[in-house]
N, C-alpha and C. Protein backbone atom coordinates (compact mmCIF):
# COMPACT_ATOMS: atom_id res chain seq x y z
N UNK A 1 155.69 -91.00 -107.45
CA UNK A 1 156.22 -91.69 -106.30
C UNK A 1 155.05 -92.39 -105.60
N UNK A 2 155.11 -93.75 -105.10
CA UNK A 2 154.22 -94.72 -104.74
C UNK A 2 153.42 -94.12 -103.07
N UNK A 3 152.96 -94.36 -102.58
CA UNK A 3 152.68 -94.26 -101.60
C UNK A 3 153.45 -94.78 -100.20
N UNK A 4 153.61 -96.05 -100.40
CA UNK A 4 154.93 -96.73 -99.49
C UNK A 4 156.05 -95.39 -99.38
N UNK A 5 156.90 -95.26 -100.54
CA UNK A 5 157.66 -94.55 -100.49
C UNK A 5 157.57 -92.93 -100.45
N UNK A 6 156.68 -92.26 -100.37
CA UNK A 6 156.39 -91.19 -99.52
C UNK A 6 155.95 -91.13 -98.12
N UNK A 7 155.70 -92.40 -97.72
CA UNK A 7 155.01 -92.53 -96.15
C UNK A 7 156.76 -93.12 -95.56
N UNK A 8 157.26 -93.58 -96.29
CA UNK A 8 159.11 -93.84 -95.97
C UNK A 8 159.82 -92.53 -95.41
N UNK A 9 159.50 -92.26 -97.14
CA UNK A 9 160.66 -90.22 -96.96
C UNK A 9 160.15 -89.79 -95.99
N UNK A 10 158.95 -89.66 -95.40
CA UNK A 10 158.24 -89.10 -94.34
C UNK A 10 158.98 -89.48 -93.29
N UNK A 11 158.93 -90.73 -93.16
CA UNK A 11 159.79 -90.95 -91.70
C UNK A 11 161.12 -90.89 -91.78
N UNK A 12 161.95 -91.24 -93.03
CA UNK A 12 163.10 -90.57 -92.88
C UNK A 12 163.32 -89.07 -91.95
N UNK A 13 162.68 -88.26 -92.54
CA UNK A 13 162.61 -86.78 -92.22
C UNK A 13 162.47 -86.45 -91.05
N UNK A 14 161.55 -87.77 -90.40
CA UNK A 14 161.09 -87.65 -88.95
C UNK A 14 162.30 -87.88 -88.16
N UNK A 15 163.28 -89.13 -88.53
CA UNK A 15 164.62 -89.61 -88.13
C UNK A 15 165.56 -88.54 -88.49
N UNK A 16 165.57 -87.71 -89.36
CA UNK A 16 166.49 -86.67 -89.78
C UNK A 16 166.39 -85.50 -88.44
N UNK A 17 165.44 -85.40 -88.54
CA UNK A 17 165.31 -84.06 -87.33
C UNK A 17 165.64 -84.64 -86.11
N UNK A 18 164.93 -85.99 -85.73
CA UNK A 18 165.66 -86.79 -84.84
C UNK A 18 167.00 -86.55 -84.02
N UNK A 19 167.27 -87.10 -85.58
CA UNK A 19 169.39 -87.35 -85.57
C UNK A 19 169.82 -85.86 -85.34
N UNK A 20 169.24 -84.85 -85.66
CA UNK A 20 169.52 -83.39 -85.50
C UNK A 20 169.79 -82.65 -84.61
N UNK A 21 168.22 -82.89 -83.87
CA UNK A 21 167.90 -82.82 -82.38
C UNK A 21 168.99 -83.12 -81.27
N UNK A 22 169.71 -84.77 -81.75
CA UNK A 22 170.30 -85.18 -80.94
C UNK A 22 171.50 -84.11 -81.10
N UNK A 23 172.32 -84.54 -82.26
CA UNK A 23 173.80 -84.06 -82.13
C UNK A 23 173.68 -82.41 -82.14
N UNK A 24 172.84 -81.61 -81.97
CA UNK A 24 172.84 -80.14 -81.72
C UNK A 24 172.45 -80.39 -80.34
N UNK A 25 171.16 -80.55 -79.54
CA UNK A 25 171.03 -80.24 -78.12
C UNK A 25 170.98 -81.37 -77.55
N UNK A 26 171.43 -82.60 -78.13
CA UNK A 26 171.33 -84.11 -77.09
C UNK A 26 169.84 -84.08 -76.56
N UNK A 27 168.90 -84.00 -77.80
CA UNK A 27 167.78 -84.47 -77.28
C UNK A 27 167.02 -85.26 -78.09
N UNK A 28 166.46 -86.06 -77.45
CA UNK A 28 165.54 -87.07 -77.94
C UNK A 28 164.77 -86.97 -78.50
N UNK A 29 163.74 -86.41 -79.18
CA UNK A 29 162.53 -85.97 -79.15
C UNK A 29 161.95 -87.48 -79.50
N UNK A 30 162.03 -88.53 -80.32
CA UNK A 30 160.89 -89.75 -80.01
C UNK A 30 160.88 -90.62 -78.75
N UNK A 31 162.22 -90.23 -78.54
CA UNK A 31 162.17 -90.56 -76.83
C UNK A 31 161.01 -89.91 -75.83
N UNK A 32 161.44 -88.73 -76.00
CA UNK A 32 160.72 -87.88 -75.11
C UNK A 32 159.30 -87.81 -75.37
N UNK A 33 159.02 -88.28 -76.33
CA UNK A 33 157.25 -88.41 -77.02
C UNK A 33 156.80 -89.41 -76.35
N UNK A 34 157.42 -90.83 -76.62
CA UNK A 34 157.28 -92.19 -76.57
C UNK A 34 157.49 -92.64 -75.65
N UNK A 35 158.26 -91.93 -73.95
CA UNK A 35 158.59 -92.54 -73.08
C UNK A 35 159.61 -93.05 -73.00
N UNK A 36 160.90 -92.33 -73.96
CA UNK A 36 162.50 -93.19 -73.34
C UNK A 36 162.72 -94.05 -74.55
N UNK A 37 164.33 -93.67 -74.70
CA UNK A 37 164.56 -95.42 -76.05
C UNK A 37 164.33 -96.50 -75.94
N UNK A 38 164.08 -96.88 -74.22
CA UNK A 38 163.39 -98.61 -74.25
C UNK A 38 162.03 -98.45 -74.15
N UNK A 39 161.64 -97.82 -74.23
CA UNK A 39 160.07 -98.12 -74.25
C UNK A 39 159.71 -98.78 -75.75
N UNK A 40 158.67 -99.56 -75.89
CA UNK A 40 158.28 -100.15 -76.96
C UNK A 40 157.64 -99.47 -78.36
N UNK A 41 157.23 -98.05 -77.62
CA UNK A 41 156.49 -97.40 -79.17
C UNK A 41 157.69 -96.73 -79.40
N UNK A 42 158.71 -96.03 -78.76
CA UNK A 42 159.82 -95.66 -79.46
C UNK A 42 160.54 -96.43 -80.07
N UNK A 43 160.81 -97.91 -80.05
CA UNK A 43 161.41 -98.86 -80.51
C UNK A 43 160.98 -99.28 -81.79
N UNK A 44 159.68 -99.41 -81.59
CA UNK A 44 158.82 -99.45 -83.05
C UNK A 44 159.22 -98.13 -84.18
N UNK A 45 159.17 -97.00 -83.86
CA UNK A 45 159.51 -95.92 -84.34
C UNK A 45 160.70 -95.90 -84.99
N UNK A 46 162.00 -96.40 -83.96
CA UNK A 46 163.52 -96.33 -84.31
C UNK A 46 163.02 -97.11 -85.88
N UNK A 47 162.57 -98.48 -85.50
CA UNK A 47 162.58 -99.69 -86.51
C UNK A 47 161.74 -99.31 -87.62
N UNK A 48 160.93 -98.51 -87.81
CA UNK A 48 159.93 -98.06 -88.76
C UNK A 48 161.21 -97.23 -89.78
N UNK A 49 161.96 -95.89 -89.06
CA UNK A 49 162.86 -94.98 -89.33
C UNK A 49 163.86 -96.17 -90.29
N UNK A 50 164.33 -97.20 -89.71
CA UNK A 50 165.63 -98.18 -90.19
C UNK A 50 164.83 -98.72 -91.43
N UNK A 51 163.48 -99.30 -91.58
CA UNK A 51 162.79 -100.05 -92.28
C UNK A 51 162.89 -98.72 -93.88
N UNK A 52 162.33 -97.61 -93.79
CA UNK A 52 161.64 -97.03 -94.19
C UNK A 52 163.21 -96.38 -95.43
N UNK A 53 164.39 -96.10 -94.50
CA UNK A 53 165.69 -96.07 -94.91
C UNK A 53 166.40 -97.38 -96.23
N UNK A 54 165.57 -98.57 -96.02
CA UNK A 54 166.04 -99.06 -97.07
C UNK A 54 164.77 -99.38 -98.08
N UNK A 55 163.75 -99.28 -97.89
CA UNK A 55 162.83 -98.40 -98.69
C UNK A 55 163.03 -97.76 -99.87
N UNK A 56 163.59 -96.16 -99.30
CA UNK A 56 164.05 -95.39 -100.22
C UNK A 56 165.31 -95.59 -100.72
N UNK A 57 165.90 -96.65 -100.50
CA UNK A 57 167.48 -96.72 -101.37
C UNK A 57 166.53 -96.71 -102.93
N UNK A 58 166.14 -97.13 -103.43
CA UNK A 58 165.79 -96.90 -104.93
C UNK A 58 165.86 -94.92 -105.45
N UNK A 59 165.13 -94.83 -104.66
CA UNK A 59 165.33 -92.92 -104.74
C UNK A 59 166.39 -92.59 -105.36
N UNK A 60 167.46 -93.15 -104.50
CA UNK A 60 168.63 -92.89 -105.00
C UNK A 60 169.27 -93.07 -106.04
N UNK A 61 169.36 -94.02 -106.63
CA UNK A 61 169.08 -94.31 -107.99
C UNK A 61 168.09 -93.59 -109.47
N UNK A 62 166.94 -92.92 -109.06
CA UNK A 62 166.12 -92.35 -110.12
C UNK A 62 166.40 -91.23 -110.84
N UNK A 63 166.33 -91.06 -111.68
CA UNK A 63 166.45 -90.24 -112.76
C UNK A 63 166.44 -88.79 -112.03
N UNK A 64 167.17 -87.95 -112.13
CA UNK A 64 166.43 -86.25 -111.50
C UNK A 64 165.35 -85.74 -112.45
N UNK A 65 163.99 -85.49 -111.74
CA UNK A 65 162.86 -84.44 -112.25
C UNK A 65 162.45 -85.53 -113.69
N UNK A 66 162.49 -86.61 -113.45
CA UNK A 66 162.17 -87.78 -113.85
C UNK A 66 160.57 -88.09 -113.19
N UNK A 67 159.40 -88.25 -113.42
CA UNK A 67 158.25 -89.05 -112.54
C UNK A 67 158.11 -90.48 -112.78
N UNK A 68 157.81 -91.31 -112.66
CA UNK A 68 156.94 -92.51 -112.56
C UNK A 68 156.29 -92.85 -113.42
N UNK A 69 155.85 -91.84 -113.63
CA UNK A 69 154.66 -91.71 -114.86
C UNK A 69 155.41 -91.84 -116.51
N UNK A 70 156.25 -90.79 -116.41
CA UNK A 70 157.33 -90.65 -117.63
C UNK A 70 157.92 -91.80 -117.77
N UNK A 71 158.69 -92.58 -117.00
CA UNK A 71 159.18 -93.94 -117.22
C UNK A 71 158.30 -94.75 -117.69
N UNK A 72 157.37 -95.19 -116.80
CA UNK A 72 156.39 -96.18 -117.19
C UNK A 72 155.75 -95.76 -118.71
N UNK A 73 156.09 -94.44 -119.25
CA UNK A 73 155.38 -94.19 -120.52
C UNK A 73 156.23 -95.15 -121.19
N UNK A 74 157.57 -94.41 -120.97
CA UNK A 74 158.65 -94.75 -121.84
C UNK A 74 159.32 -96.09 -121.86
N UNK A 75 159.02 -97.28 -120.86
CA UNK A 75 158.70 -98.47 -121.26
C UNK A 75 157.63 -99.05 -122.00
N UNK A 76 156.22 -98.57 -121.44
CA UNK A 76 155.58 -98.98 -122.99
C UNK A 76 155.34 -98.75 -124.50
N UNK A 77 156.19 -97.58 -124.37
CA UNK A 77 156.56 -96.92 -125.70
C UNK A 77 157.68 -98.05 -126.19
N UNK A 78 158.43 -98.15 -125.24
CA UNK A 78 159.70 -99.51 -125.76
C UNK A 78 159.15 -101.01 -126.24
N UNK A 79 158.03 -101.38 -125.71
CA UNK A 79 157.63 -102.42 -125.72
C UNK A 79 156.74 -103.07 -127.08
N UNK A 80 156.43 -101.78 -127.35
CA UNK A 80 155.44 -101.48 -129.12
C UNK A 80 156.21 -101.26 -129.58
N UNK A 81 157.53 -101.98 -130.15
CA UNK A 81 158.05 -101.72 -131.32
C UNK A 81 157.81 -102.37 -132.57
N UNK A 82 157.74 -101.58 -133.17
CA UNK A 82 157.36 -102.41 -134.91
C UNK A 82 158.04 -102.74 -135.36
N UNK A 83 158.34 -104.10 -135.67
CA UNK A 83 159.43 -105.27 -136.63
C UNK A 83 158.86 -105.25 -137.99
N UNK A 84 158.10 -105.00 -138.44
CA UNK A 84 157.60 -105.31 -139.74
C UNK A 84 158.26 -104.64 -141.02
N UNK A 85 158.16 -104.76 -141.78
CA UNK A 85 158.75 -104.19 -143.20
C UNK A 85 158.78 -103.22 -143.64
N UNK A 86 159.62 -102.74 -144.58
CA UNK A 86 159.27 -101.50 -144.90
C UNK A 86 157.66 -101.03 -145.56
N UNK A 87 157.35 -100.25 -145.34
CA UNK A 87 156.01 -99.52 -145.22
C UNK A 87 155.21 -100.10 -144.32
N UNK A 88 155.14 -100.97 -143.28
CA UNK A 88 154.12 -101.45 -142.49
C UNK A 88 153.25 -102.77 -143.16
N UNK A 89 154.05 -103.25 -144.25
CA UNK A 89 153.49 -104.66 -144.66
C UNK A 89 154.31 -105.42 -144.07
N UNK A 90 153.39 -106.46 -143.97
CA UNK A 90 153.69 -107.57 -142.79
C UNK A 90 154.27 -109.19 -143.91
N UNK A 91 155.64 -109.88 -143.68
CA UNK A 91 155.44 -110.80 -144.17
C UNK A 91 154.57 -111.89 -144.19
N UNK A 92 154.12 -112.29 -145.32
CA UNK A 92 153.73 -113.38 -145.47
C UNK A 92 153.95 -114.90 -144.72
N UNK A 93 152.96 -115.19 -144.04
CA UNK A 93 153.14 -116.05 -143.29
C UNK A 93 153.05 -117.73 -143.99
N UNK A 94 153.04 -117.80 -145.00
CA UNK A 94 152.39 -119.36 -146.06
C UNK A 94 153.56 -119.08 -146.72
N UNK A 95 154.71 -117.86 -146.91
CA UNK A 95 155.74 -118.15 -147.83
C UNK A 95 156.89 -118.32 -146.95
N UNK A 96 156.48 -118.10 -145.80
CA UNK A 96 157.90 -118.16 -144.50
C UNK A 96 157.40 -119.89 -144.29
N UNK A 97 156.41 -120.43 -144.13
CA UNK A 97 156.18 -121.42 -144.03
C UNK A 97 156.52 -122.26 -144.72
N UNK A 98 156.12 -122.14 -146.06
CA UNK A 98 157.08 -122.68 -147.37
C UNK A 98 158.81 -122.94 -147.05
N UNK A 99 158.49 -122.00 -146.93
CA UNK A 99 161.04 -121.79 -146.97
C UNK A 99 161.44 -122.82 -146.07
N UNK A 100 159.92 -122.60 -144.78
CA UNK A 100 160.90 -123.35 -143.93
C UNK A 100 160.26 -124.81 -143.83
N UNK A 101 159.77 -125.58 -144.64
CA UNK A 101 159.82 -126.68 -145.26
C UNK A 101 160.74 -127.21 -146.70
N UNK A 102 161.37 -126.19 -147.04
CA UNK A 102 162.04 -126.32 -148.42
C UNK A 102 163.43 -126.78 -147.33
N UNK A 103 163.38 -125.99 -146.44
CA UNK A 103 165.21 -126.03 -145.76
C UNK A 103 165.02 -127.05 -144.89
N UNK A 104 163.97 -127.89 -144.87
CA UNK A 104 164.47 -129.09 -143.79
C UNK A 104 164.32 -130.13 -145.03
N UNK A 105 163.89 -130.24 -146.14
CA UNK A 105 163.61 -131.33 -147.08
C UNK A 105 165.45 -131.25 -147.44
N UNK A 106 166.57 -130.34 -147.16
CA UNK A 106 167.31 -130.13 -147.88
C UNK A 106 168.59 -130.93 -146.88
């Protein structure tokens, strides 16, 4: 997981307890840190919390007990695939060349 998106989940979590705070004892707590919901560093905060929320929408989406690491293997494992022939000989490139001067003379 990237850095962005652990410094996100982070503030999710921060907004989770938040939202918690509120609907159990109706309290604020980044209010009450920050000086009130209109004050400007709580506002920044709300907007960090909203920002950080669509952020992690990908999360949601990922593989379970899946890393970052494992994917990214397993695309470049996808990306090296071998087209070549049976046993690992490679066609001839002067007889593909050939053919395909025989089929336009035709």
């Amino acid at each position: 997981m990237g850095t962005i998106k652990r410094i996100a989940l982070v503030l999710l979590i921060i907004g989770g307890i938040n939202w918690g705070l509120i609907g159990l004892f109706q309290f604020d707590l980044v209010a009450s840190i920050f000086g009130g919901q209109d004050s400007g560093l709580a506002r920044i905060i709300y907007s960090l919390v909203g920002l950080s929320s669509l952020i992690c929408i990908p999360i949601l989406f990922d593989r379970l007990g899946e890393s970052d690491e494992a994917t990214t293997n397993q695309r470049i494992r996808s990306d090296n695939v071998n087209y070549g022939v049976e046993f690992g000989e490679d066609i001839d490139d002067d007889f593909e060349l050939s053919n395909r001067d025989s089929d336009r003379k035709e």
